[in-house]
C-alpha atoms as a PDB file:
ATOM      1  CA  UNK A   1     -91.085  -6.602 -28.280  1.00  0.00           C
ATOM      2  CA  UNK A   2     -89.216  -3.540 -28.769  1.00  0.00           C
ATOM      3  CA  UNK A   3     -86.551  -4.337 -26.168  1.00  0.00           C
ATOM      4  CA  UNK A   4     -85.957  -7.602 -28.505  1.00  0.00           C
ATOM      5  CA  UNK A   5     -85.774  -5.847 -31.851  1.00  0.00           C
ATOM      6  CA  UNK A   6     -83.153  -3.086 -29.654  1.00  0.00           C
ATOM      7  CA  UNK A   7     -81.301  -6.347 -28.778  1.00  0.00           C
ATOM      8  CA  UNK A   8     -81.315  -8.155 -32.079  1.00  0.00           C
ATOM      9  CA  UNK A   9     -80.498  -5.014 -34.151  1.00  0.00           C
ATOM     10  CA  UNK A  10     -77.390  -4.074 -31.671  1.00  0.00           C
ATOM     11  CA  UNK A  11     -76.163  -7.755 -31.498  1.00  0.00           C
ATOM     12  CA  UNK A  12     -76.211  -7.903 -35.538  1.00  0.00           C
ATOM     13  CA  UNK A  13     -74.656  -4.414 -35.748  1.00  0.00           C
ATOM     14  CA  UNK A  14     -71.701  -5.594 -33.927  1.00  0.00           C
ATOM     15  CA  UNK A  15     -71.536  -8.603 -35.320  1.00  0.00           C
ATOM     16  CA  UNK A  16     -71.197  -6.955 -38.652  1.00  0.00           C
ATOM     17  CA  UNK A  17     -68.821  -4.544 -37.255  1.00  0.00           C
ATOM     18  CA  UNK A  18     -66.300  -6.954 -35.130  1.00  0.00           C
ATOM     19  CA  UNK A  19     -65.777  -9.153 -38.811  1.00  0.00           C
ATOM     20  CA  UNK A  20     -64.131  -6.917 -40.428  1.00  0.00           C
ATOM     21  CA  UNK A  21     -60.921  -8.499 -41.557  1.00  0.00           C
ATOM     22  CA  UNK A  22     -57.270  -6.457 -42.482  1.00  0.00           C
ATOM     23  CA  UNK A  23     -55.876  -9.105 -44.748  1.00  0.00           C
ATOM     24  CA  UNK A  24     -52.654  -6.113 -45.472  1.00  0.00           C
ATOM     25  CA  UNK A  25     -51.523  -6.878 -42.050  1.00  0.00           C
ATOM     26  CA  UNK A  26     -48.466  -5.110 -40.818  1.00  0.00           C
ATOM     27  CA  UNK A  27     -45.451  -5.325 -43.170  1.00  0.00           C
ATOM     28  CA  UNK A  28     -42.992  -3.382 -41.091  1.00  0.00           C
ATOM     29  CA  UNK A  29     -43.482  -6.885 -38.678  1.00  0.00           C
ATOM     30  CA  UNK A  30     -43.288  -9.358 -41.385  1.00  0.00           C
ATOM     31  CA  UNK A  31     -39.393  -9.575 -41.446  1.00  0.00           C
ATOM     32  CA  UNK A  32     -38.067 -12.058 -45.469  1.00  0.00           C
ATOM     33  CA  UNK A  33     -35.721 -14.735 -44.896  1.00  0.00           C
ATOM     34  CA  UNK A  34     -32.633 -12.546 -44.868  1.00  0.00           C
ATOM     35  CA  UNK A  35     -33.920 -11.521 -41.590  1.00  0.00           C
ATOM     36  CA  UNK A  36     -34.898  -7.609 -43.118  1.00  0.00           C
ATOM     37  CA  UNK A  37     -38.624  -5.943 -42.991  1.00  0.00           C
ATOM     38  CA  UNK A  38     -40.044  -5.742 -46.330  1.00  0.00           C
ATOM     39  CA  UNK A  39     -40.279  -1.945 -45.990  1.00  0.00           C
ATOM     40  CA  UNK A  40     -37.350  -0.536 -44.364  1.00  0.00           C
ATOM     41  CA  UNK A  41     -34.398   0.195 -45.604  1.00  0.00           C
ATOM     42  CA  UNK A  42     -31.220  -2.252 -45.808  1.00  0.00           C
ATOM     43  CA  UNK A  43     -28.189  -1.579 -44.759  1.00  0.00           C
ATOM     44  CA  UNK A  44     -26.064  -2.885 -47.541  1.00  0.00           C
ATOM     45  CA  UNK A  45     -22.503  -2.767 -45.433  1.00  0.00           C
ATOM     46  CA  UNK A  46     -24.566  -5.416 -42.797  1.00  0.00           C
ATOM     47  CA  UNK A  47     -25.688  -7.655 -45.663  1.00  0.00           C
ATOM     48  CA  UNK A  48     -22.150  -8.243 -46.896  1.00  0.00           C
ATOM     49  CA  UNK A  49     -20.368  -8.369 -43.360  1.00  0.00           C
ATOM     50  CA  UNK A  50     -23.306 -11.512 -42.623  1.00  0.00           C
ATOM     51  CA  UNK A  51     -22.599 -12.846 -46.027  1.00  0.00           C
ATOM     52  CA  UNK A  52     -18.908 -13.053 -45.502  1.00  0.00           C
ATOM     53  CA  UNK A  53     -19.061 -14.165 -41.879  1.00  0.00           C
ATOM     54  CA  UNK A  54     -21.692 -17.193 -43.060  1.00  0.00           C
ATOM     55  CA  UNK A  55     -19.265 -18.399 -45.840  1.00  0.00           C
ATOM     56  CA  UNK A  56     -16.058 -17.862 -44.102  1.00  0.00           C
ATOM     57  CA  UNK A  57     -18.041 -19.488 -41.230  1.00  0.00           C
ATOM     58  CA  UNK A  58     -18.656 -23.591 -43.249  1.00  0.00           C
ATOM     59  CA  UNK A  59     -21.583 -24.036 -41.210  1.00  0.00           C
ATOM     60  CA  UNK A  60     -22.887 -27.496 -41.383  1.00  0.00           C
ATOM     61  CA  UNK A  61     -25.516 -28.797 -39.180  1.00  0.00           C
ATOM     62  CA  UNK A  62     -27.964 -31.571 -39.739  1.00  0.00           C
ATOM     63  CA  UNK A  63     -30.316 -33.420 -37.980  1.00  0.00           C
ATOM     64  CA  UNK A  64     -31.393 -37.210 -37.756  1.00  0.00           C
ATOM     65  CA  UNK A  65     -33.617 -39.324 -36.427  1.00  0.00           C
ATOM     66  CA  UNK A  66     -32.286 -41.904 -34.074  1.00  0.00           C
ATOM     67  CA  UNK A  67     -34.514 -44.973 -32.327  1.00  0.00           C
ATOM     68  CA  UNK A  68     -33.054 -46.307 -29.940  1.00  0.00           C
ATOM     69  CA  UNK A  69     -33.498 -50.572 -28.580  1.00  0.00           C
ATOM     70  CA  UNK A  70     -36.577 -50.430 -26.729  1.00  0.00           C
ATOM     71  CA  UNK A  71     -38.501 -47.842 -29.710  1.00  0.00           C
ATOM     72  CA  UNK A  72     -37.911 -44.739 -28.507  1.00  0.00           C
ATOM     73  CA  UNK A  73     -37.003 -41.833 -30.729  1.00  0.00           C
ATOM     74  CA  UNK A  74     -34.262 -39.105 -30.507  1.00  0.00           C
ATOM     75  CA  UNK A  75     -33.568 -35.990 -32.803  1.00  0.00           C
ATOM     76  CA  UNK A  76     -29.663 -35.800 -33.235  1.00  0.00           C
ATOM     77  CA  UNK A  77     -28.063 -32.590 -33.819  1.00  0.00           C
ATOM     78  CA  UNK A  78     -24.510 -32.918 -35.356  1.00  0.00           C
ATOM     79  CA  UNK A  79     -22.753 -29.059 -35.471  1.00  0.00           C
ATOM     80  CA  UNK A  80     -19.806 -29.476 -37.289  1.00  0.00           C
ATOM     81  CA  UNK A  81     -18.415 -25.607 -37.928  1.00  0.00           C
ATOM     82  CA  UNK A  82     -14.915 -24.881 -38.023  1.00  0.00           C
ATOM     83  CA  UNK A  83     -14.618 -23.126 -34.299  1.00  0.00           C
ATOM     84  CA  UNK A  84     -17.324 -25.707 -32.722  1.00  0.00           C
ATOM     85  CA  UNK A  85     -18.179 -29.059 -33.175  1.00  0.00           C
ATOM     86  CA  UNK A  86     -20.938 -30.886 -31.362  1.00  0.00           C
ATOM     87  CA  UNK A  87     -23.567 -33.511 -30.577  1.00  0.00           C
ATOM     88  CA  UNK A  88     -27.094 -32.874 -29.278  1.00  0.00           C
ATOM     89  CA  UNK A  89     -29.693 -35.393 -28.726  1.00  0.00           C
ATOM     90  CA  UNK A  90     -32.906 -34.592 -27.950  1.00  0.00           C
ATOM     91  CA  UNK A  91     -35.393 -36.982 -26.776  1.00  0.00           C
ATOM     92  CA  UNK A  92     -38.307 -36.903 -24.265  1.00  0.00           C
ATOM     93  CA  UNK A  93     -38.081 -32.820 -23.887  1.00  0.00           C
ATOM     94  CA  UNK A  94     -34.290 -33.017 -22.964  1.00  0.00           C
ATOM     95  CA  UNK A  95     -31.312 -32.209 -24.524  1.00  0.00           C
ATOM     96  CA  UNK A  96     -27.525 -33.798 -24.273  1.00  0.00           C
ATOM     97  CA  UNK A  97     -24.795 -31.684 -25.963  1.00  0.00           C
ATOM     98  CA  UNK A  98     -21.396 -32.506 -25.587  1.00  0.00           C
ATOM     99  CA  UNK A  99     -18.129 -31.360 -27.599  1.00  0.00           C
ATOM    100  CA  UNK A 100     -15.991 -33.142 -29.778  1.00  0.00           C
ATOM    101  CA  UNK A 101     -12.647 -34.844 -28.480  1.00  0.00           C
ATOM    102  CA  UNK A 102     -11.814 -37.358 -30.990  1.00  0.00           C
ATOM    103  CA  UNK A 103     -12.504 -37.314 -34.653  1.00  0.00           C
ATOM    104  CA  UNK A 104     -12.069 -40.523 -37.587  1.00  0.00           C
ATOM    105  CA  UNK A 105     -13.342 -41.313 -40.452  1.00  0.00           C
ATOM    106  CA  UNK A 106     -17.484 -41.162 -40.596  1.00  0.00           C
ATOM    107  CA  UNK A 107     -17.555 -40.560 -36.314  1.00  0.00           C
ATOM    108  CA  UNK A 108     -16.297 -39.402 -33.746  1.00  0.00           C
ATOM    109  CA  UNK A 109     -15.910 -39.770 -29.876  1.00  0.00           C
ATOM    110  CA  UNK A 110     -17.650 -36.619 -27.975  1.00  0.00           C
ATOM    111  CA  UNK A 111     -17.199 -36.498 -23.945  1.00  0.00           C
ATOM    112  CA  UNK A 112     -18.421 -33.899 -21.200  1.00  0.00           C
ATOM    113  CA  UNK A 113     -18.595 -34.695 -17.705  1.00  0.00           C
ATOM    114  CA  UNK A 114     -19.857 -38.608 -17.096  1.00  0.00           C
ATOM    115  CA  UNK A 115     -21.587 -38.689 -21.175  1.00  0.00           C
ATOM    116  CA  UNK A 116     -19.847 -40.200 -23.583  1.00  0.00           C
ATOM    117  CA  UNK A 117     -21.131 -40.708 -27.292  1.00  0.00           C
ATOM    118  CA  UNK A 118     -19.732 -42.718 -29.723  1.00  0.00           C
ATOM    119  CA  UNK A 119     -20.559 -42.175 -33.348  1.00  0.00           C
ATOM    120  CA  UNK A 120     -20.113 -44.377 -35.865  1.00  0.00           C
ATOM    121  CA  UNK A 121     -21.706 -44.992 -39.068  1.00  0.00           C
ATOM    122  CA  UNK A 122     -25.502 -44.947 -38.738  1.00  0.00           C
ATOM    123  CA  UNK A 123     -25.398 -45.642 -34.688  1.00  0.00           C
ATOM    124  CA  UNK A 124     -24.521 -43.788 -31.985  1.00  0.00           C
ATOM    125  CA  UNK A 125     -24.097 -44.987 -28.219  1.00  0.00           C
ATOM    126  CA  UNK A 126     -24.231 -43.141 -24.879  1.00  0.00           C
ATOM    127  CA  UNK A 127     -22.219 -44.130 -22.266  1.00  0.00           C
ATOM    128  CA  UNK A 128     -23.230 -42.657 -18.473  1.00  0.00           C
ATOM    129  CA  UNK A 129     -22.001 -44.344 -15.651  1.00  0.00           C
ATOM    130  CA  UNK A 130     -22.587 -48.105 -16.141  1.00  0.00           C
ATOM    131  CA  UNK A 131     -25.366 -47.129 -18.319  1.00  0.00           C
ATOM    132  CA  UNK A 132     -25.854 -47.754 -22.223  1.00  0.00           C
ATOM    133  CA  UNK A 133     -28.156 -47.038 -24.484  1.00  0.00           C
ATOM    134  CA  UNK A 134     -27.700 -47.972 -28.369  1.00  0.00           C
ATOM    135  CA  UNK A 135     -29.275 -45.187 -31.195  1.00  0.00           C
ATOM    136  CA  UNK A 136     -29.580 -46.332 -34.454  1.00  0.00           C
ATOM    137  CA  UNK A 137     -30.338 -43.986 -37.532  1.00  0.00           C
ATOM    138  CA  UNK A 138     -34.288 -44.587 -38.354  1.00  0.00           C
ATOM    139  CA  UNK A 139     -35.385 -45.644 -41.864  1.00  0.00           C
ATOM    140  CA  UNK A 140     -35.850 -43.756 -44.507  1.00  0.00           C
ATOM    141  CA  UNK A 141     -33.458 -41.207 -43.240  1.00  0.00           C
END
């Protein structure tokens, strides 16, 4: 009996002990938006050099969702900044992305290797080899 009430009283006394909660956390690992800790000090000089860089920079990327003939579904990646612009296509855990060679009016043409994509509107088609495979932009998007 007293080897129980030992037991019982230790098990509850840890218990009590091991739920203690922090809820303040750690703020000098909690970093805002701009990428700074809450806590340290900013270096102002950085700030404005990033701010510049981003708007002198036009970044513009956006993602859709594609499905292609058979159902399947692909996240396209369109990076259109002013040094790079791109196409990735993500779909079953892998990733195409190919440069730009030939820009018109809502599309484009990007090529690497054996890949080619055409853009167009609201579709997109891979070309590999003898291979084809049609995208179209999914609804609602």
């Amino acid at each position: 009996m007293k080897k129980t009430f030992i037991i019982a009283a230790c098990s509850l006394l840890m218990l009590t002990l091991s739920c203690k909660k922090n809820t303040e956390g750690n703020k000098s690992v909690i970093k805002q938006e701009n990428g700074y800790s809450a806590d340290l000090p900013k270096d102002s000089t950085t700030i404005a050099t990033t701010e510049t860089d981003e708007s002198n920079y036009n970044a513009k990327d956006y993602t859709d969702r594609y499905v292609a003939d058979d159902g399947s579904s692909a996240l396209v990646t369109f990076n259109n900044t002013a040094k790079v612009k791109t196409i990735s296509i993500k779909s079953n855990n892998k990733t195409i992305t190919t440069p730009q060679t030939e820009a018109f009016e809502k599309g484009g043409i990007y090529k690497d290797f054996d890949i080619t994509i055409v853009a167009k509107n609201d579709s997109i088609t891979i070309t590999q080899e003898n291979n084809v495979i049609h995208l179209k932009k999914a609804r609602g998007q």
